[in-house]
N, C-alpha and C. Protein backbone atom coordinates (compact mmCIF):
# COMPACT_ATOMS: atom_id res chain seq x y z
N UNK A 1 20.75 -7.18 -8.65
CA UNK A 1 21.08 -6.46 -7.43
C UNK A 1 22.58 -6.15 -7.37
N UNK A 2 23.32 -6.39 -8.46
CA UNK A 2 24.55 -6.25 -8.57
C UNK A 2 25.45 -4.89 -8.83
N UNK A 3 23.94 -4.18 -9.72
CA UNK A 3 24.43 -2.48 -9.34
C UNK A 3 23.80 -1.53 -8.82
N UNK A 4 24.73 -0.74 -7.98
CA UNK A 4 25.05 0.33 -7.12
C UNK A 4 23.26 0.99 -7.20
N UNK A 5 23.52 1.34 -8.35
CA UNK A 5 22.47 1.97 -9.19
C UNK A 5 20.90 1.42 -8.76
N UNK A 6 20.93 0.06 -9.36
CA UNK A 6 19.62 -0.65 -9.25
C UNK A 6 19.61 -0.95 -7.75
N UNK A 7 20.46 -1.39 -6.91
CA UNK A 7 20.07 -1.47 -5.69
C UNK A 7 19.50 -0.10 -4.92
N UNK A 8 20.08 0.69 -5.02
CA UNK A 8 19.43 2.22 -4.47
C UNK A 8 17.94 2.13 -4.96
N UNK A 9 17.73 2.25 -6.47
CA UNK A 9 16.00 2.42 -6.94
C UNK A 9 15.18 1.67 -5.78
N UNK A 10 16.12 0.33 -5.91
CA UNK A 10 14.94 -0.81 -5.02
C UNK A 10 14.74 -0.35 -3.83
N UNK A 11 15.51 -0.23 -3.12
CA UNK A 11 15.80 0.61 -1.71
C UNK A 11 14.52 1.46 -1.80
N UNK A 12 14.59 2.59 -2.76
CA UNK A 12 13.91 3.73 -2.46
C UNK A 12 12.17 3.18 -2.78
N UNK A 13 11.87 2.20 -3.88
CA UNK A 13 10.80 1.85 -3.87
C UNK A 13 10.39 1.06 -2.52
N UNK A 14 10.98 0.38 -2.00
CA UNK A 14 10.67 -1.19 -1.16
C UNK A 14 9.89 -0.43 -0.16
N UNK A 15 9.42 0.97 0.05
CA UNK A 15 8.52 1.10 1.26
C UNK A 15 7.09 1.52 0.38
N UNK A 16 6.83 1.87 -0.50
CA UNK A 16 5.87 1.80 -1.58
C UNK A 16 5.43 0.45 -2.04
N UNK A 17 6.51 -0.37 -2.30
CA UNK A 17 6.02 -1.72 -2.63
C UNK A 17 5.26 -2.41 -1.27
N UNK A 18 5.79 -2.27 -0.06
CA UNK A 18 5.45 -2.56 0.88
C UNK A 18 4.18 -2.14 1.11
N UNK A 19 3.65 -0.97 1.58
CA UNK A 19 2.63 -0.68 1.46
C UNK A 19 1.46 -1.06 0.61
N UNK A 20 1.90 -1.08 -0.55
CA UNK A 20 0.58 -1.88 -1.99
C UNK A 20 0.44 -3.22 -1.58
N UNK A 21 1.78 -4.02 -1.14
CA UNK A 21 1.59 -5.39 -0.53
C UNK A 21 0.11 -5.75 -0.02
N UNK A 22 0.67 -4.63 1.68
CA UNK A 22 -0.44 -4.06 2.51
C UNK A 22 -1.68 -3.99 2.09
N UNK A 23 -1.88 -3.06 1.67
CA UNK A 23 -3.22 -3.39 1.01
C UNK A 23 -4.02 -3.64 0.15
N UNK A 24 -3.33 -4.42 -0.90
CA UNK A 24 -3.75 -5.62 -1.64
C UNK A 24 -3.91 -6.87 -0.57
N UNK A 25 -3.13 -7.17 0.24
CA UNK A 25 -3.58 -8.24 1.28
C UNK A 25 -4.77 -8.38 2.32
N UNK A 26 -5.17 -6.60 2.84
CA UNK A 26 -6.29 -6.21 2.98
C UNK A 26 -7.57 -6.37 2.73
N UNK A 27 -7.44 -6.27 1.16
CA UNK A 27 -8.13 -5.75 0.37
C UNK A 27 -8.85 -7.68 0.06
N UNK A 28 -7.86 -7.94 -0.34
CA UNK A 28 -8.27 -9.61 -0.24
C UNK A 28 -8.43 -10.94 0.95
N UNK A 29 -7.99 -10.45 1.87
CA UNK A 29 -8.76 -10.68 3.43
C UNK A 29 -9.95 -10.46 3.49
N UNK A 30 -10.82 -9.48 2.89
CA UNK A 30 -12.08 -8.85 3.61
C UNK A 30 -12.71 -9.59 1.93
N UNK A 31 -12.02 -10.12 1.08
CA UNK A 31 -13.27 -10.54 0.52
C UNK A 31 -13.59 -10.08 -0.76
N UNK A 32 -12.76 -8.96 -0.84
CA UNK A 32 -13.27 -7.76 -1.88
C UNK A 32 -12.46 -7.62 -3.30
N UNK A 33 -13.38 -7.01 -4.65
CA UNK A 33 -12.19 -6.11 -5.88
C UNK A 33 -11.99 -5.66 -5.18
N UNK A 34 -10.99 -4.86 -6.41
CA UNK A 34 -11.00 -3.68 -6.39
C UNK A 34 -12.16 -2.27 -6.27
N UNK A 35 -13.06 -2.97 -7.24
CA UNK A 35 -14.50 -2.26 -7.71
C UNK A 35 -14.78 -2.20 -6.48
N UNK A 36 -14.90 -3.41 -5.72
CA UNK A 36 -16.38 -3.57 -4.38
C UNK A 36 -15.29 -2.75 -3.31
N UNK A 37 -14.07 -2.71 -2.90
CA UNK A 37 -13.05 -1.76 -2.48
C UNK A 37 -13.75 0.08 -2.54
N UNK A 38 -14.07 0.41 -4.24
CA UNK A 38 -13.88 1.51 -4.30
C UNK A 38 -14.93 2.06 -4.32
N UNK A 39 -16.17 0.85 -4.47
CA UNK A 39 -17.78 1.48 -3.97
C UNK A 39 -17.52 1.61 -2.30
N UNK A 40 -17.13 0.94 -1.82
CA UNK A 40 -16.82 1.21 0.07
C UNK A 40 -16.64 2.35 0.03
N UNK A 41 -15.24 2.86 -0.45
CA UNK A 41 -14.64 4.15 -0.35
C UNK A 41 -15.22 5.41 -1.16
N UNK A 42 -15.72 5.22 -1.49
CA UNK A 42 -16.74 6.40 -2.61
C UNK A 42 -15.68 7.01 -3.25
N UNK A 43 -14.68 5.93 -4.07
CA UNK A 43 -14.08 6.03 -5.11
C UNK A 43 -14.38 5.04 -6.00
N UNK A 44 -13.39 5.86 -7.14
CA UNK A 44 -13.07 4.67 -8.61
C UNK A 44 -12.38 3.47 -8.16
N UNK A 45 -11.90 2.40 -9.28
CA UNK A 45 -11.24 1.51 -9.25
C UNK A 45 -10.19 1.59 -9.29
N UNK A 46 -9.93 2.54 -10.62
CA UNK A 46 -8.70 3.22 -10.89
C UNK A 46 -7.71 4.02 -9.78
N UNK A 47 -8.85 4.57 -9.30
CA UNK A 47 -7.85 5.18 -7.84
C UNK A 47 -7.69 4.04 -6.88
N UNK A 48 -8.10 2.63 -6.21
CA UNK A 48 -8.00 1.54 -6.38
C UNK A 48 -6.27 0.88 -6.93
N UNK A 49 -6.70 0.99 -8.24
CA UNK A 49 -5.46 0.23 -8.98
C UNK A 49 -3.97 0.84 -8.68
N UNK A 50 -4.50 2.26 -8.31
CA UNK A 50 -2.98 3.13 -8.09
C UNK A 50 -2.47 2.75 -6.79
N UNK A 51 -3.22 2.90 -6.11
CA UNK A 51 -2.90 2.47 -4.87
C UNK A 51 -1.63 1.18 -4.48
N UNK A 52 -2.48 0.63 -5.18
CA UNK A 52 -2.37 -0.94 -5.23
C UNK A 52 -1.15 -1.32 -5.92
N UNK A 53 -0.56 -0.60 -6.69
CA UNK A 53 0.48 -0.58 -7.81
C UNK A 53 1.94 0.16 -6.82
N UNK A 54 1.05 0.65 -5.92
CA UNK A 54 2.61 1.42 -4.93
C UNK A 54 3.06 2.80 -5.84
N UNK A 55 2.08 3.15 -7.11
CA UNK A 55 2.39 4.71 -7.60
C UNK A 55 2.17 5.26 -7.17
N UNK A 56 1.31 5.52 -6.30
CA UNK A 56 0.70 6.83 -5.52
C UNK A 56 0.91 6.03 -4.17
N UNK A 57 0.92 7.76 -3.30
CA UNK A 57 1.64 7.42 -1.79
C UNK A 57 0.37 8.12 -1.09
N UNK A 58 -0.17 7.10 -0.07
CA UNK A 58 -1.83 7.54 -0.08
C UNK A 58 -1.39 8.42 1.21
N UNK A 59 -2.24 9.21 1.57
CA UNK A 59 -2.48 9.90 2.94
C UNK A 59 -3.51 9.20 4.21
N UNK A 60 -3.05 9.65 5.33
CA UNK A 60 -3.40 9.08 6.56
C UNK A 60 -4.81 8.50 6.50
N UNK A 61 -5.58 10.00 6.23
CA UNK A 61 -6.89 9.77 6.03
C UNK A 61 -7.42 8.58 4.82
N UNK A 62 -6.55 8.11 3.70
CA UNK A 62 -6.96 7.24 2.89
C UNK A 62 -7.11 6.11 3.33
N UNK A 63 -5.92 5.75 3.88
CA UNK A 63 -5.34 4.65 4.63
C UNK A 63 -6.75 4.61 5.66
N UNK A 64 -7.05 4.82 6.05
CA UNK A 64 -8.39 5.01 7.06
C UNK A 64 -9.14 4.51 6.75
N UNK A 65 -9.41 5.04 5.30
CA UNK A 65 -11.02 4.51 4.92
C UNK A 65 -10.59 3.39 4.30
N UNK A 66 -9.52 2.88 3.88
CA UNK A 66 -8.89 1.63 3.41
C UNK A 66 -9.40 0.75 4.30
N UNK A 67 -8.45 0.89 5.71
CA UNK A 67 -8.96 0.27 7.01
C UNK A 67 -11.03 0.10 7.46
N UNK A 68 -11.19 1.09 7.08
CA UNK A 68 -13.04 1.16 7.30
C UNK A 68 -13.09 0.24 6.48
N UNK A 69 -13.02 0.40 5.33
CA UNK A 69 -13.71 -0.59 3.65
C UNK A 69 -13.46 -1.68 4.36
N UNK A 70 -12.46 -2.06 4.58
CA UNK A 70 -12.11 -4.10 4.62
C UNK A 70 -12.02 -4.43 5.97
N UNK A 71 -12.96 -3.50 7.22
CA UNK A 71 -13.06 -4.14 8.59
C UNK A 71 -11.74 -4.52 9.05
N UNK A 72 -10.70 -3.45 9.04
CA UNK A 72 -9.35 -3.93 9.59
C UNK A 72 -9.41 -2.48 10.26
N UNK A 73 -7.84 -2.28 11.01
CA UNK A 73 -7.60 -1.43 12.28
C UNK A 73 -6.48 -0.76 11.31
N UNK A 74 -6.23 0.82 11.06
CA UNK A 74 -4.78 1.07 10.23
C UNK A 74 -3.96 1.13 12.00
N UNK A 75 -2.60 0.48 11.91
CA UNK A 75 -1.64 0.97 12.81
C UNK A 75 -0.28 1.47 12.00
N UNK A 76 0.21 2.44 12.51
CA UNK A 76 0.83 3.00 11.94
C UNK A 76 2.18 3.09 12.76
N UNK A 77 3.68 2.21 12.69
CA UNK A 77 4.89 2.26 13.49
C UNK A 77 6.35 2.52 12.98
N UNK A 78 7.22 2.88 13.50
CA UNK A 78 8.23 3.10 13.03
C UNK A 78 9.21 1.95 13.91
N UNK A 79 10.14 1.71 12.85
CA UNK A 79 10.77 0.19 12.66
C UNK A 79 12.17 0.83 12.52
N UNK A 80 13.23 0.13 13.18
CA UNK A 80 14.82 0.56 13.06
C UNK A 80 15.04 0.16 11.42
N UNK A 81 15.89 0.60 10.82
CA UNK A 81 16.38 0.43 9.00
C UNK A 81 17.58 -0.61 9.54
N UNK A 82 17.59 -1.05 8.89
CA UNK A 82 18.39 -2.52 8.43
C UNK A 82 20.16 -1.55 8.53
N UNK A 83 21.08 -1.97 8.50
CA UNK A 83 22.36 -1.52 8.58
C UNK A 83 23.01 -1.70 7.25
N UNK A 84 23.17 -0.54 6.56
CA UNK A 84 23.55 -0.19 5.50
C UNK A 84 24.77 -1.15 5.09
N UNK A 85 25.60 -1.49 4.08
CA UNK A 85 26.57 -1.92 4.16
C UNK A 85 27.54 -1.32 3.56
């Protein structure tokens, strides 16, 4: 975390990582794979694994059926950013 450089990347990932957190924690609350996840959702696993990895940045409606699959509520808030230094 010592350069300029690498701290920015992290920065810019940490709301992607956050999110996969999300619902990988979800996802294992309710019980479920990935697989039993992506038969819920009348998807693959693979689309599953992306998710889950914080590469892909899902849309509202995904997030939804995320929330449907594993009997949870999506809420969706905006949070003040930490003070730059």
């Amino acid at each position: 975390m010592r350069s300029m450089a690498y701290r920015r990347a992290h920065e810019e990932l940490a709301a992607e990582l956050d999110l996969a957190s999300v619902l990988i924690r979800a996802r294992v609350r309710a019980g479920l794979t990935q697989e039993q996840l992506a038969d819920r959702m009348e998807t693959s696993q693979s689309v599953i694994a992306r998710l889950e990895s914080g590469r892909s940045r899902p849309s509202t409606q995904t997030l939804e059926r995320v929330a449907a699959a594993t009997g949870t509520r999506l809420k969706i808030r905006f949070e003040r950013s930490r003070a730059r230094a």
